[in-house]
Structure formats: C-alpha cells, structure tokens
N, C-alpha and C. Protein backbone atom coordinates (compact mmCIF):
# COMPACT_ATOMS: atom_id res chain seq x y z
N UNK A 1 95.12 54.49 -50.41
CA UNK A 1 94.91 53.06 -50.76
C UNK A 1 96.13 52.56 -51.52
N UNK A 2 96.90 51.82 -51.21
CA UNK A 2 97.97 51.27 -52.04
C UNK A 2 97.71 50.21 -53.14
N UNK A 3 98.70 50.02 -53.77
CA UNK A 3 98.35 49.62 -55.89
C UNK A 3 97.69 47.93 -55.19
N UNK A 4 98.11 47.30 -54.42
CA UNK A 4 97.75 46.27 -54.00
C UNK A 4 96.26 45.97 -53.86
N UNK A 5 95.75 46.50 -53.08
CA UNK A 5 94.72 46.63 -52.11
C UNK A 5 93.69 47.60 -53.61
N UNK A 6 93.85 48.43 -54.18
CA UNK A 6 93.50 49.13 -55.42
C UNK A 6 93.22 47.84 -56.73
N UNK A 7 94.38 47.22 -56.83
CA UNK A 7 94.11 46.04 -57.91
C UNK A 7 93.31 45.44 -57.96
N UNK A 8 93.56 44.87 -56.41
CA UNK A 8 92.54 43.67 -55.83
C UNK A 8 91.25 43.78 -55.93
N UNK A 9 90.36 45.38 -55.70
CA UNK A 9 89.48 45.65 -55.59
C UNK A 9 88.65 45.75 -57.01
N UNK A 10 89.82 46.33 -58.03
CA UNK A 10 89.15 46.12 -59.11
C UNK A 10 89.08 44.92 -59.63
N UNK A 11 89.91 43.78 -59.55
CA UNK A 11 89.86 42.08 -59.68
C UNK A 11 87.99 42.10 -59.76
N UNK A 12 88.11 42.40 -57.94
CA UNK A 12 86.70 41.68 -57.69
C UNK A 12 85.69 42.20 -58.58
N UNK A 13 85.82 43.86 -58.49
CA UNK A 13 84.73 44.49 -59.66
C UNK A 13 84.58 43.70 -60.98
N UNK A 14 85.55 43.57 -61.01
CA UNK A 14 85.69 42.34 -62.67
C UNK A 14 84.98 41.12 -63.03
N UNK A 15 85.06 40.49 -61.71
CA UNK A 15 84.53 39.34 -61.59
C UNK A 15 83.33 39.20 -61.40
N UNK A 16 82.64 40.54 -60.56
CA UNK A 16 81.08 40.29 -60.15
C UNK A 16 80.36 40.81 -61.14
N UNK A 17 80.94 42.15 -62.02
CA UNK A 17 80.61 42.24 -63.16
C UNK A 17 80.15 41.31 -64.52
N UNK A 18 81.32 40.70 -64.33
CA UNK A 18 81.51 39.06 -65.08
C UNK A 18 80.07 38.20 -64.73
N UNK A 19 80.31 38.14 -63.74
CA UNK A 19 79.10 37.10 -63.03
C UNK A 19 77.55 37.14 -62.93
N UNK A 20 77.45 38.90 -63.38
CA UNK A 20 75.71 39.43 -63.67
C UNK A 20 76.10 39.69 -64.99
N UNK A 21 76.88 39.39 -65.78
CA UNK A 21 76.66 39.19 -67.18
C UNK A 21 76.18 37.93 -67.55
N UNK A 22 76.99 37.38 -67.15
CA UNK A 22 76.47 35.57 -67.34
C UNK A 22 75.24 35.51 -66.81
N UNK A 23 74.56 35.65 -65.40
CA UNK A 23 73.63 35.13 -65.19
C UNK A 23 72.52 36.34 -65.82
N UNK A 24 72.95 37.44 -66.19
CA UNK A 24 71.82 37.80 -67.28
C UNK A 24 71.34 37.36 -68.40
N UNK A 25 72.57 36.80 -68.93
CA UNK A 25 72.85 36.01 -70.58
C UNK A 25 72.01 34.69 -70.36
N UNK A 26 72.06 33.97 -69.05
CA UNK A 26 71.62 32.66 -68.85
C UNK A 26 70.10 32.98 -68.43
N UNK A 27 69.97 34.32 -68.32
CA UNK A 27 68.11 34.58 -68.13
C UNK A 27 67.70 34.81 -69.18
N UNK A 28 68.44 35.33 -70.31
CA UNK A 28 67.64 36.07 -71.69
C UNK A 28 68.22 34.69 -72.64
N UNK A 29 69.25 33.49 -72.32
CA UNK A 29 69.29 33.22 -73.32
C UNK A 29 68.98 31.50 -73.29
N UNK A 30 68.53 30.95 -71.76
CA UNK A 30 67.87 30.29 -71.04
C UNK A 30 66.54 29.32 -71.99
N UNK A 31 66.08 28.37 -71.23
CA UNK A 31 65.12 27.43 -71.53
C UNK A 31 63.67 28.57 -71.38
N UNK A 32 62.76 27.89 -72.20
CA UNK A 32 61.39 28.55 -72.19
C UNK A 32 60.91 28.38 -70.79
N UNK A 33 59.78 29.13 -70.13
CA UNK A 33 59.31 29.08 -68.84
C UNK A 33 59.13 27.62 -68.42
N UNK A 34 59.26 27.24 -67.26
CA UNK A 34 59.07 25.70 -66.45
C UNK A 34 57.49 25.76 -66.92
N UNK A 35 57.92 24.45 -67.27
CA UNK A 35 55.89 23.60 -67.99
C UNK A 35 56.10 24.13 -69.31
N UNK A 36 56.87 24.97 -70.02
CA UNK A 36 56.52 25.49 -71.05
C UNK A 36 57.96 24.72 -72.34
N UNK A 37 57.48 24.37 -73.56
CA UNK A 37 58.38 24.23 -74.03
C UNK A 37 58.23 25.03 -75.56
N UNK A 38 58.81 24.25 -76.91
CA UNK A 38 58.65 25.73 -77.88
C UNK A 38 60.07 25.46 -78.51
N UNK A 39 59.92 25.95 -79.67
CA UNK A 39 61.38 26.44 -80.68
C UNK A 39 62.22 25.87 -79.78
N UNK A 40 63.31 25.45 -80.63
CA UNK A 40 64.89 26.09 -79.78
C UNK A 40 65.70 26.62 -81.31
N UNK A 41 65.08 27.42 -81.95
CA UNK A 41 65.81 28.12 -83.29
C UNK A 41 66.75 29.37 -82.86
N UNK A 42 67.95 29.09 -83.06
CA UNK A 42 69.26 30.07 -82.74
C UNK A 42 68.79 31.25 -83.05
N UNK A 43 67.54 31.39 -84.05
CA UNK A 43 66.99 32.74 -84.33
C UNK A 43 66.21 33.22 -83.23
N UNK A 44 65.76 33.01 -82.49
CA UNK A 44 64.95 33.69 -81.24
C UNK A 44 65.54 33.12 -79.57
N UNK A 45 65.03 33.58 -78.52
CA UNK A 45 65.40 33.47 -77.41
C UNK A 45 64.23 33.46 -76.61
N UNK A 46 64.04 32.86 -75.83
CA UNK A 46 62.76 33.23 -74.70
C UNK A 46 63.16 33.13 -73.54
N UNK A 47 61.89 33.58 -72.67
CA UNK A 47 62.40 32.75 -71.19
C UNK A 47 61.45 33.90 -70.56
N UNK A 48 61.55 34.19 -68.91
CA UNK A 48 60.78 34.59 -68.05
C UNK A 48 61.44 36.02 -68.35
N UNK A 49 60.76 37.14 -67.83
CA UNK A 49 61.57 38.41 -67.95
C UNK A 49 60.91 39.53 -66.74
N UNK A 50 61.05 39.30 -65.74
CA UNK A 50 60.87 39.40 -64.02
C UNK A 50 60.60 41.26 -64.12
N UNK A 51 61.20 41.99 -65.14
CA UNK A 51 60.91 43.71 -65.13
C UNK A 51 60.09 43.97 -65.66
N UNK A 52 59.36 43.12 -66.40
CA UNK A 52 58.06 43.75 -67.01
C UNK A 52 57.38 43.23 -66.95
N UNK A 53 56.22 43.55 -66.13
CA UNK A 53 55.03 42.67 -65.28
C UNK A 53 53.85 43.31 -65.56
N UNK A 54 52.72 42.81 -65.28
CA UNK A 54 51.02 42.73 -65.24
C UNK A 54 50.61 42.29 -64.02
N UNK A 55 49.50 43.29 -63.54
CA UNK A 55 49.09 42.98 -62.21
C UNK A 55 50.32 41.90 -61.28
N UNK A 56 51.38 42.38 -61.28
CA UNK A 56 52.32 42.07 -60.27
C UNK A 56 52.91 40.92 -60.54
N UNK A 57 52.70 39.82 -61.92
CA UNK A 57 53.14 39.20 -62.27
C UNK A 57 53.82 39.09 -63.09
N UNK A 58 55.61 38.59 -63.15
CA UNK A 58 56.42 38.80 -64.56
C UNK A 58 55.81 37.78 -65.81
N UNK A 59 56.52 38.48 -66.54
CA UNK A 59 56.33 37.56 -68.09
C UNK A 59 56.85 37.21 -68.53
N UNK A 60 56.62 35.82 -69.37
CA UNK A 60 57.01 35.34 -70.60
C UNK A 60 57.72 36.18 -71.97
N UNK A 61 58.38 35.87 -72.60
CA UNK A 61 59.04 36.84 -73.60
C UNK A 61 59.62 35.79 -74.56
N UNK A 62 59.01 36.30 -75.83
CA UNK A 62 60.09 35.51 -77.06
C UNK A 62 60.86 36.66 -77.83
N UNK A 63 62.31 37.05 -78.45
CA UNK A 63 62.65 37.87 -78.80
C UNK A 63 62.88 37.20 -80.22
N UNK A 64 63.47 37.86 -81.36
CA UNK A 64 64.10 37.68 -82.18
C UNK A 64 65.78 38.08 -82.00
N UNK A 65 66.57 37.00 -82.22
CA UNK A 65 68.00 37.57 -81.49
C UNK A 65 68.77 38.04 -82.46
N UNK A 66 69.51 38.99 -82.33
CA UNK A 66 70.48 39.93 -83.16
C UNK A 66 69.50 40.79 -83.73
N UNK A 67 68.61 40.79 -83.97
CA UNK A 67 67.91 41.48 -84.85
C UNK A 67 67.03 41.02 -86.32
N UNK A 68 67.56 39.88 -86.59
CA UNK A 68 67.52 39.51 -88.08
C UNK A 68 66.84 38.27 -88.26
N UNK A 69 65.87 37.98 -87.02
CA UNK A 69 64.84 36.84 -87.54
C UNK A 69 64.05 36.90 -88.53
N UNK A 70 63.80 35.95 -88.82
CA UNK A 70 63.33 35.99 -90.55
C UNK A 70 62.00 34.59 -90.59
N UNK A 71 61.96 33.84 -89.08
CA UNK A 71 61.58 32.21 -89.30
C UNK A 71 60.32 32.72 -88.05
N UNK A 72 60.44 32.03 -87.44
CA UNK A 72 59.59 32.15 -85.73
C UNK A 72 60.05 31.48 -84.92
N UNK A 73 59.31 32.11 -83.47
CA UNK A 73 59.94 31.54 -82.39
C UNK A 73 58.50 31.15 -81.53
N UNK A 74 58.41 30.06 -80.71
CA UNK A 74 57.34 29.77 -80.16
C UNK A 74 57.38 29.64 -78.77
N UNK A 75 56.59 29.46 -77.71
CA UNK A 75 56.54 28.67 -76.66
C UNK A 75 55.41 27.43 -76.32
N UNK A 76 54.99 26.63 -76.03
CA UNK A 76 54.09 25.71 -76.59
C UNK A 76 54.18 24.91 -75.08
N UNK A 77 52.81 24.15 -74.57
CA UNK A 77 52.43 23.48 -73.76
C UNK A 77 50.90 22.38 -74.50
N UNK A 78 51.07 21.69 -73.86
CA UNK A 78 50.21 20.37 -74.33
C UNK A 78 49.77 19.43 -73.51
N UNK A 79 48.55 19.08 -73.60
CA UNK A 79 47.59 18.66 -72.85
C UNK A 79 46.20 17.83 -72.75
N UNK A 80 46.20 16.88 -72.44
CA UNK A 80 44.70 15.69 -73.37
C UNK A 80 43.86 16.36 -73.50
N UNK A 81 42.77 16.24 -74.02
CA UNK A 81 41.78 16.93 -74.83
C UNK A 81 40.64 16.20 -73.85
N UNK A 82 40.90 15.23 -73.32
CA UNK A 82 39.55 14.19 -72.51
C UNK A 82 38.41 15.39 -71.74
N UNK A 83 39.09 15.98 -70.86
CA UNK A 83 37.77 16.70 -69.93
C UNK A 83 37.44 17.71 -71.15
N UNK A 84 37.75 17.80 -72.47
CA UNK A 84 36.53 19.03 -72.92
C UNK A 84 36.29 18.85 -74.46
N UNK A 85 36.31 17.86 -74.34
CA UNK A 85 35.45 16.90 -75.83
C UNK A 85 34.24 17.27 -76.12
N UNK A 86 33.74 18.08 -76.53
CA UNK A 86 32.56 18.32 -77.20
C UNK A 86 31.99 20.06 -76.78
N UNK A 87 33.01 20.25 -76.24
CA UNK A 87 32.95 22.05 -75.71
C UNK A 87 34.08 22.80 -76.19
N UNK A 88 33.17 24.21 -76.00
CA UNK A 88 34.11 25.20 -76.81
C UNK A 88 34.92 25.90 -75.71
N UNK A 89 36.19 26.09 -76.25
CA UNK A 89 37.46 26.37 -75.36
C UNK A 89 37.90 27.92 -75.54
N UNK A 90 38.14 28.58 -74.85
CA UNK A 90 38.92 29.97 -75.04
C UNK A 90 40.22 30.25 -74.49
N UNK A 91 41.09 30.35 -75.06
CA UNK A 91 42.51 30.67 -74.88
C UNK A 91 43.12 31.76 -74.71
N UNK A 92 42.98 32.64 -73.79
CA UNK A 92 43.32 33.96 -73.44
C UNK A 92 44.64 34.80 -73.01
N UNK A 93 44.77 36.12 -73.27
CA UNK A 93 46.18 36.40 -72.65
C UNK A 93 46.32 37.70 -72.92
N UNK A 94 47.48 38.26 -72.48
CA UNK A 94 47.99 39.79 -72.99
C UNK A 94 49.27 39.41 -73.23
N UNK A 95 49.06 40.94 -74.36
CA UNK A 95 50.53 40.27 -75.61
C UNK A 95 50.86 42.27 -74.96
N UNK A 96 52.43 42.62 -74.62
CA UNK A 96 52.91 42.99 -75.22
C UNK A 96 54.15 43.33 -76.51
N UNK A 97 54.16 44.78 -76.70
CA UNK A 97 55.18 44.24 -78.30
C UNK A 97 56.83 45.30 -78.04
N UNK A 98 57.52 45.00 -78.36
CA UNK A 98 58.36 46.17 -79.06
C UNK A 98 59.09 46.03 -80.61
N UNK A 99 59.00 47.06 -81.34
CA UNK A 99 59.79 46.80 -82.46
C UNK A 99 59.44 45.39 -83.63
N UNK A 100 58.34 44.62 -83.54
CA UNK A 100 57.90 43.70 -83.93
C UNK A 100 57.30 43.92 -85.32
N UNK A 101 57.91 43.54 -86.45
CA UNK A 101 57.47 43.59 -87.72
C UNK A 101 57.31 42.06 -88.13
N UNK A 102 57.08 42.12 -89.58
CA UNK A 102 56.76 40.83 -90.21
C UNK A 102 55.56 40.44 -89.91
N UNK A 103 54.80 39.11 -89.73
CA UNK A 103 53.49 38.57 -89.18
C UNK A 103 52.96 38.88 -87.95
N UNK A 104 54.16 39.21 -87.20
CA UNK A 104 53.66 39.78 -85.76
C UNK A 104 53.42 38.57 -84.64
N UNK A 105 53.20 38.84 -83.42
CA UNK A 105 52.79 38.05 -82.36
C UNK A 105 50.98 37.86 -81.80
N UNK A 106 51.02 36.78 -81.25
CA UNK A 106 50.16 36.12 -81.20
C UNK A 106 50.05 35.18 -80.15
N UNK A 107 48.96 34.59 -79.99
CA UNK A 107 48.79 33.36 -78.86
C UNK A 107 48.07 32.43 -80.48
N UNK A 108 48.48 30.62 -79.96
CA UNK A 108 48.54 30.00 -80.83
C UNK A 108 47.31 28.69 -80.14
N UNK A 109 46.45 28.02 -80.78
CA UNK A 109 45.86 27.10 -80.09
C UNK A 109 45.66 25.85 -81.35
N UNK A 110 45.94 24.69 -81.11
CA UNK A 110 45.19 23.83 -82.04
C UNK A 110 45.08 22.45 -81.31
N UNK A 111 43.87 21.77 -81.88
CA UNK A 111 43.59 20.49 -81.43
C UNK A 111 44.08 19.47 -82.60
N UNK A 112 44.08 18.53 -81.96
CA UNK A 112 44.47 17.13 -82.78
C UNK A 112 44.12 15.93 -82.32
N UNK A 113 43.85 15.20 -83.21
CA UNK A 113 43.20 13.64 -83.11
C UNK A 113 44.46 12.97 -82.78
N UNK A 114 43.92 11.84 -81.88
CA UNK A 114 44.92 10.37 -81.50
C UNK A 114 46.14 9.93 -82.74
N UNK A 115 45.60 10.20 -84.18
CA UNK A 115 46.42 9.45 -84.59
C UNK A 115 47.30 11.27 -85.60
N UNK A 116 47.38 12.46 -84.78
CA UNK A 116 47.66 13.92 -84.97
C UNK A 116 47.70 14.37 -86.33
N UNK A 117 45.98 14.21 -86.25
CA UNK A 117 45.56 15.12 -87.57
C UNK A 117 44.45 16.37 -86.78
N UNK A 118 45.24 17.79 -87.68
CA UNK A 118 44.86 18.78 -87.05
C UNK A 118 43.38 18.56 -86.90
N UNK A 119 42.68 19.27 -86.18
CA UNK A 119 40.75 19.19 -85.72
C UNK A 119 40.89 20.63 -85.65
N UNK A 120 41.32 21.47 -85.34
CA UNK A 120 40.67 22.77 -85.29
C UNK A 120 42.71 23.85 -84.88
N UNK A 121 42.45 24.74 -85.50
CA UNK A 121 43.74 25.63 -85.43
C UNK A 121 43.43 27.47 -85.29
N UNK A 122 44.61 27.85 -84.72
CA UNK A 122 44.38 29.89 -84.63
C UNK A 122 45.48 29.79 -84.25
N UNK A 123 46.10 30.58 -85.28
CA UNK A 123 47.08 31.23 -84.78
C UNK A 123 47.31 33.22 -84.95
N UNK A 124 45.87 33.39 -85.30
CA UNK A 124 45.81 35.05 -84.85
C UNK A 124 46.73 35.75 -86.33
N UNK A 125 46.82 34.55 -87.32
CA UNK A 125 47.38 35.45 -88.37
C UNK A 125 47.13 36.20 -88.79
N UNK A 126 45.81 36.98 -88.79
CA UNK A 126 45.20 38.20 -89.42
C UNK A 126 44.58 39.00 -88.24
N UNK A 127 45.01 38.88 -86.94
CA UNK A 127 44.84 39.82 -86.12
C UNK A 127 46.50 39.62 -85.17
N UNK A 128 47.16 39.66 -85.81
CA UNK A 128 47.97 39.29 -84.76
C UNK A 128 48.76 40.91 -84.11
N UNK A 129 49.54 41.10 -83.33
CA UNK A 129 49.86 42.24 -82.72
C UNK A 129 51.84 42.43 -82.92
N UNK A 130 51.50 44.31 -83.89
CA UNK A 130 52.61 44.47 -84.80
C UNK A 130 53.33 45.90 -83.89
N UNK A 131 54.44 46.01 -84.48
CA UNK A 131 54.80 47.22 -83.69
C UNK A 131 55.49 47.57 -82.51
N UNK A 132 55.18 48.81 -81.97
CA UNK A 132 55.58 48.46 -80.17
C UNK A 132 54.08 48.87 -79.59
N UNK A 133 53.79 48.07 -78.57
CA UNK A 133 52.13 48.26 -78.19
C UNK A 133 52.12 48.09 -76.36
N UNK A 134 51.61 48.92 -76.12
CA UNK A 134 50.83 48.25 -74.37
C UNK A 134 50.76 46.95 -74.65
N UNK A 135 50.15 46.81 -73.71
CA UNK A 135 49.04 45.59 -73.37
C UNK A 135 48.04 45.45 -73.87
N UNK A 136 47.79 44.23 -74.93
CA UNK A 136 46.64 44.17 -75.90
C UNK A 136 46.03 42.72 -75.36
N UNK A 137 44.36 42.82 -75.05
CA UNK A 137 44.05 41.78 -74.36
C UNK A 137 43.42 41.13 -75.86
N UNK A 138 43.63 39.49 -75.80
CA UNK A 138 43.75 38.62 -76.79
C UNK A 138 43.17 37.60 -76.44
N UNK A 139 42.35 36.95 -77.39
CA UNK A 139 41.93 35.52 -77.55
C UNK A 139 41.65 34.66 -78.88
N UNK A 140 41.70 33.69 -78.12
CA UNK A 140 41.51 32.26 -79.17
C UNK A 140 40.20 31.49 -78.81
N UNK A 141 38.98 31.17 -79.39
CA UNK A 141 37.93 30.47 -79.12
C UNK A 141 37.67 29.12 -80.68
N UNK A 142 37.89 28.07 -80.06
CA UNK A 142 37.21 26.69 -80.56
C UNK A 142 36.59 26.22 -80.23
N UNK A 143 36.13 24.77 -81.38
CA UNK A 143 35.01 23.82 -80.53
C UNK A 143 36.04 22.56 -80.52
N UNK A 144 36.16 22.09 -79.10
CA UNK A 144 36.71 20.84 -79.30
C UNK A 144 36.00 19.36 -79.66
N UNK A 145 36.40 18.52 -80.96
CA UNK A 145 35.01 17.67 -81.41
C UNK A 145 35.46 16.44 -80.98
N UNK A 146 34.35 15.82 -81.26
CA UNK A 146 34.50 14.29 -80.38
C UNK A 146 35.98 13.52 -80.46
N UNK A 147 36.53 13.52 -81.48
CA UNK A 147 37.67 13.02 -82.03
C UNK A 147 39.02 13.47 -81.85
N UNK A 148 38.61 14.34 -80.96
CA UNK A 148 39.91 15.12 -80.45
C UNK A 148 40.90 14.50 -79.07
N UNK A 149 42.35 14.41 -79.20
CA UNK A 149 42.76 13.53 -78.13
C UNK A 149 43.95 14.27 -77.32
N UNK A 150 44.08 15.79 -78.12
CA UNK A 150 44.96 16.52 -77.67
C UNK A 150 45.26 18.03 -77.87
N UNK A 151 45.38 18.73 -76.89
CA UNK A 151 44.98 20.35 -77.06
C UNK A 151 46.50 20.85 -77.01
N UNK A 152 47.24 21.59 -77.92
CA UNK A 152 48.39 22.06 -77.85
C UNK A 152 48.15 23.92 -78.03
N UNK A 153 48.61 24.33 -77.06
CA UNK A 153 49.05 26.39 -76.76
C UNK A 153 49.95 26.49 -76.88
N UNK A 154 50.05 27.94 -77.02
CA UNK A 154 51.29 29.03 -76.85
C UNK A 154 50.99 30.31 -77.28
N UNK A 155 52.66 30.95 -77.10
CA UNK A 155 52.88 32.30 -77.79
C UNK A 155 53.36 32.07 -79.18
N UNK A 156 53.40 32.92 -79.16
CA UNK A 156 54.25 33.22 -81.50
C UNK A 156 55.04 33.95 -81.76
N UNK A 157 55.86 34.46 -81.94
CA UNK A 157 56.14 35.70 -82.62
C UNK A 157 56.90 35.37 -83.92
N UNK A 158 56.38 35.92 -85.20
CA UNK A 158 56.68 35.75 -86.47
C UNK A 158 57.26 37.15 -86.80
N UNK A 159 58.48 36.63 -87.03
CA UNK A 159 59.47 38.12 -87.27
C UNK A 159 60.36 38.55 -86.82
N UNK A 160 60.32 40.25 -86.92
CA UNK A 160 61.78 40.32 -85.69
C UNK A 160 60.84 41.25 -84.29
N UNK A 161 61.99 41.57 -83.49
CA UNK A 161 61.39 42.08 -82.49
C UNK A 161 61.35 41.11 -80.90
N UNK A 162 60.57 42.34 -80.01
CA UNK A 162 60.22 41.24 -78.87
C UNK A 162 58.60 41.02 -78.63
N UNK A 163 58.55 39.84 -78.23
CA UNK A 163 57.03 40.06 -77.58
C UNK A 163 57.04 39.80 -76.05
N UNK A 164 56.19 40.14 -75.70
CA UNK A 164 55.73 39.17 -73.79
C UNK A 164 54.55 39.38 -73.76
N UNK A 165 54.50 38.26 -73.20
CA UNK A 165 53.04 37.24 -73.07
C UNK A 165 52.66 37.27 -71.08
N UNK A 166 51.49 37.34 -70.85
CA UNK A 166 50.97 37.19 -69.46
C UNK A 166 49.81 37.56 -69.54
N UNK A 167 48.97 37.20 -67.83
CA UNK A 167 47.40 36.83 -67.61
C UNK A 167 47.00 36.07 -68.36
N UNK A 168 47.41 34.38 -68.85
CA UNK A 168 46.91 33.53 -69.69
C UNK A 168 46.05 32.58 -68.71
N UNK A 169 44.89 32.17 -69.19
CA UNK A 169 43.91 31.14 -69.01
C UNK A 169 43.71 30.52 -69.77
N UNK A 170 42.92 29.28 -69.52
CA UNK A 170 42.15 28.32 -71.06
C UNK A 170 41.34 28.40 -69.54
N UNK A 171 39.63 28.22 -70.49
CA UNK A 171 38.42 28.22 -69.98
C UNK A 171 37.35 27.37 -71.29
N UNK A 172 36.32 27.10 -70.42
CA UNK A 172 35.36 26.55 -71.54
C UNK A 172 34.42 27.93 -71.47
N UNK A 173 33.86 27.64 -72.22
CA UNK A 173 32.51 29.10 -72.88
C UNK A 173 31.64 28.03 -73.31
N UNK A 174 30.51 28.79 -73.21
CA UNK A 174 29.16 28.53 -73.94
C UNK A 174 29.31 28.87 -75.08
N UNK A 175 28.30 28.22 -76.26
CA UNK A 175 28.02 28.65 -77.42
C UNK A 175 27.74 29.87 -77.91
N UNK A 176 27.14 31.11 -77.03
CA UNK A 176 26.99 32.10 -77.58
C UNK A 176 28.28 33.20 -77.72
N UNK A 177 29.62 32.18 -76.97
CA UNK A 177 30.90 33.31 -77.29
C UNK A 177 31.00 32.67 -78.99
N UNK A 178 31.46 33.20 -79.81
CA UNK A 178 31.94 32.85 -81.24
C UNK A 178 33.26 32.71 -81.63
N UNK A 179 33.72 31.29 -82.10
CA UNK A 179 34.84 31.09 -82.35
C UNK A 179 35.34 31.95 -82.95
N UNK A 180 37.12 31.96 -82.88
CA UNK A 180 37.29 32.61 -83.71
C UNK A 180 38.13 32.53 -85.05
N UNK A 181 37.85 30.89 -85.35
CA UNK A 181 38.69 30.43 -86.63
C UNK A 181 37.79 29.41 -87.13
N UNK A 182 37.18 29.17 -88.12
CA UNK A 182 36.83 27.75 -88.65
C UNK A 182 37.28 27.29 -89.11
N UNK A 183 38.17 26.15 -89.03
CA UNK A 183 38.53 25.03 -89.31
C UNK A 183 37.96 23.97 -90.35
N UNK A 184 38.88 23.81 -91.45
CA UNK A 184 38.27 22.74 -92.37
C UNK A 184 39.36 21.81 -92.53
N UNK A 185 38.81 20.78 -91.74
CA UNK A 185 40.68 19.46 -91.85
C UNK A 185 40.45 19.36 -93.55
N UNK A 186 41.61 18.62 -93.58
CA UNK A 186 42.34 18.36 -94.73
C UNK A 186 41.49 17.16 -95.40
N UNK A 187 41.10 16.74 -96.41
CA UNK A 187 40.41 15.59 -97.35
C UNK A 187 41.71 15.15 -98.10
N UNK A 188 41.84 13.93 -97.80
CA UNK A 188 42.83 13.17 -99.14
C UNK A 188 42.16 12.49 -100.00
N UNK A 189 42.83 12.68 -101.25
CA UNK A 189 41.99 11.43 -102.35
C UNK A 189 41.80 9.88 -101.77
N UNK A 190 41.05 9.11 -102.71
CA UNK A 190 41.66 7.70 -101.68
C UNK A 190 42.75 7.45 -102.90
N UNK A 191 43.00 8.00 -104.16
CA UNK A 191 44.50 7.28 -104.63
C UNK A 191 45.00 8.59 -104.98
N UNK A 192 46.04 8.38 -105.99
CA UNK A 192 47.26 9.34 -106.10
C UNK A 192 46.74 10.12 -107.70
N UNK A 193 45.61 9.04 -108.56
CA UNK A 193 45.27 9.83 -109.29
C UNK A 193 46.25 9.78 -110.81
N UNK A 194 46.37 10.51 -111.55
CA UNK A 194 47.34 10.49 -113.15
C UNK A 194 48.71 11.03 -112.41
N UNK A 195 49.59 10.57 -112.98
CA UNK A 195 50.86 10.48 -112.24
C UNK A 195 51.70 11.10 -113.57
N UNK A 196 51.09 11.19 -114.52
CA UNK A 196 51.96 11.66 -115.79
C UNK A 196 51.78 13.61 -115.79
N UNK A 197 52.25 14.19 -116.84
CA UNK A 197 51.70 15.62 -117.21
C UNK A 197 50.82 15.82 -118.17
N UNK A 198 50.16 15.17 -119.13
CA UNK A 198 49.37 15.32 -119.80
C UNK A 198 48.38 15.71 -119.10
N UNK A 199 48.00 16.45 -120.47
CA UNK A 199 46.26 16.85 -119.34
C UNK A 199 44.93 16.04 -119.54
C-alpha cells in the first residue's frame, strides 16, 4: 500500500470516527424525548437511549453530567385536566438506576387550577429509587378535583447519577386503589398581618 493511498485511508478513519462522536454527543447531549419537555440545566442531560430497553422498547434517560450534579434534572409533559375531573388518576412506569445518590429518581405528577395553584402533587420523595437497580415498577395515584384545569408528568432525578424511565401510562382507577400522596394546598392570610419584630 503506498504512504498516499495509507494516509488517505486513515483521513477517512478520522473523519467517520469524528462523525459517530458527534452524532453520539448529539444523542446523549440532545433535546428531551419528542412530546416531552423538562430542565435544560447544564447540570444534567437527557434524551432517548435506544441500548437499554424493556419489552423491546428503548428509553428515556436523565443523567447528571460530569458527575457533580448537585440541583435536578427533569422531563415533563402537560395536559388539560377536562376528561378526568373528579377521578382518580395513576401514573405509572419503570425506573431504572445507575450510580444515583442524593434524593434519587422518580416519576413526578401534579395537578393545577386555571389560575396554577397546585391541587394535588408526588414526587416519590420518600420512596424514590437510589443506587444502581433493575427495573423497579413505580407509581403515582391522585384524585383529580373539580377545580383542576391541568395535569403536568414526568421523570426526576435528584442528584448525581443516571436514571431511565419506560412502560409509562396514565390511567384512571377506582377508589379502592389508594392514593399515594395527600395533598393540602396552601391557605393565605387575607392580610400581611404585624409587619414590625416585636412580639
């Protein structure tokens, strides 16, 4: 093979090399899944991740990037509340984990009124999924109440690490499944009250 024909060949190696770097970088460092939106904090990364699948389907993935998240990263979709006003909702999925400390990952659900005051919230903070783990099957159950005008989901991950998310549904349930957060909205005074420090 002469130095010519030898150069050239490694050129190209260079370049195609080059070219599944980038379009790997532009898969891991890419927009959240289509329909899906969420964070855009320089501290995490998401996007689809096509090698690690569930029943034959790839997943969703939020990472913490470099290593040194410290905030969260989300993915989030939203949706009127009209067809399930006065029924209880379940928000389902499988979480896996790697390397995931801090608060951990989670699936996230909350409702909100027309003029977006929370009505009901879960975000799995005291069950949420830490560590490196299989496939841990997960849910979220509310009641959506009359006053409700908008249902917002997702994933979570609080910390560092990766998560992936797949097999997600929202479904209605009957009353005898049991929520799994109660919700107490917020009460404001009607004024502001002593404004000084005395007691």
């Amino acid at each position: 093979m002469n130095k010519t024909r030898s150069t050239t060949i490694t050129l190209l190696s260079l370049v195609a090399l080059g070219f599944t770097m980038l379009t790997n970088a532009r898969a891991e460092d890419g927009p959240p899944p289509k329909g899906w939106g969420g964070t855009s904090l320089r501290e995490y990364k998401r996007g689809v991740d096509p090698e690690v699948q569930r029943n034959g389907q790839p997943s969703a993935f939020i990472e913490s990037a470099k290593g040194n998240a410290e905030s969260f990263g989300t993915m989030t979709k939203g949706f009127s509340a009209a067809d399930y006003v006065g029924k209880r909702v379940r928000f389902k999925g499988a979480i896996k984990t790697r390397d995931v400390s801090g608060n951990g990952a989670g699936l996230w659900l909350r409702i909100d009124s027309a003029d977006k005051r929370p009505l009901g919230f879960d975000n799995m903070a005291k069950r949420s999924v830490t560590g490196t783990t299989d496939w841990t099957d997960v849910s979220i159950v509310l009641d959506v109440p009359s006053d409700a005008d908008v249902i917002m989901m997702g994933a979570l991950l609080v910390g560092k690490g990766r998560m992936w998310v797949n097999s997600l549904s929202f479904e209605v349930v009957d009353k005898s499944v049991a929520v799994t957060a109660k919700f107490e909205p917020l009460v404001l005074p009607k004024s502001p009250g002593k404004l000084d420090f005395t007691e």
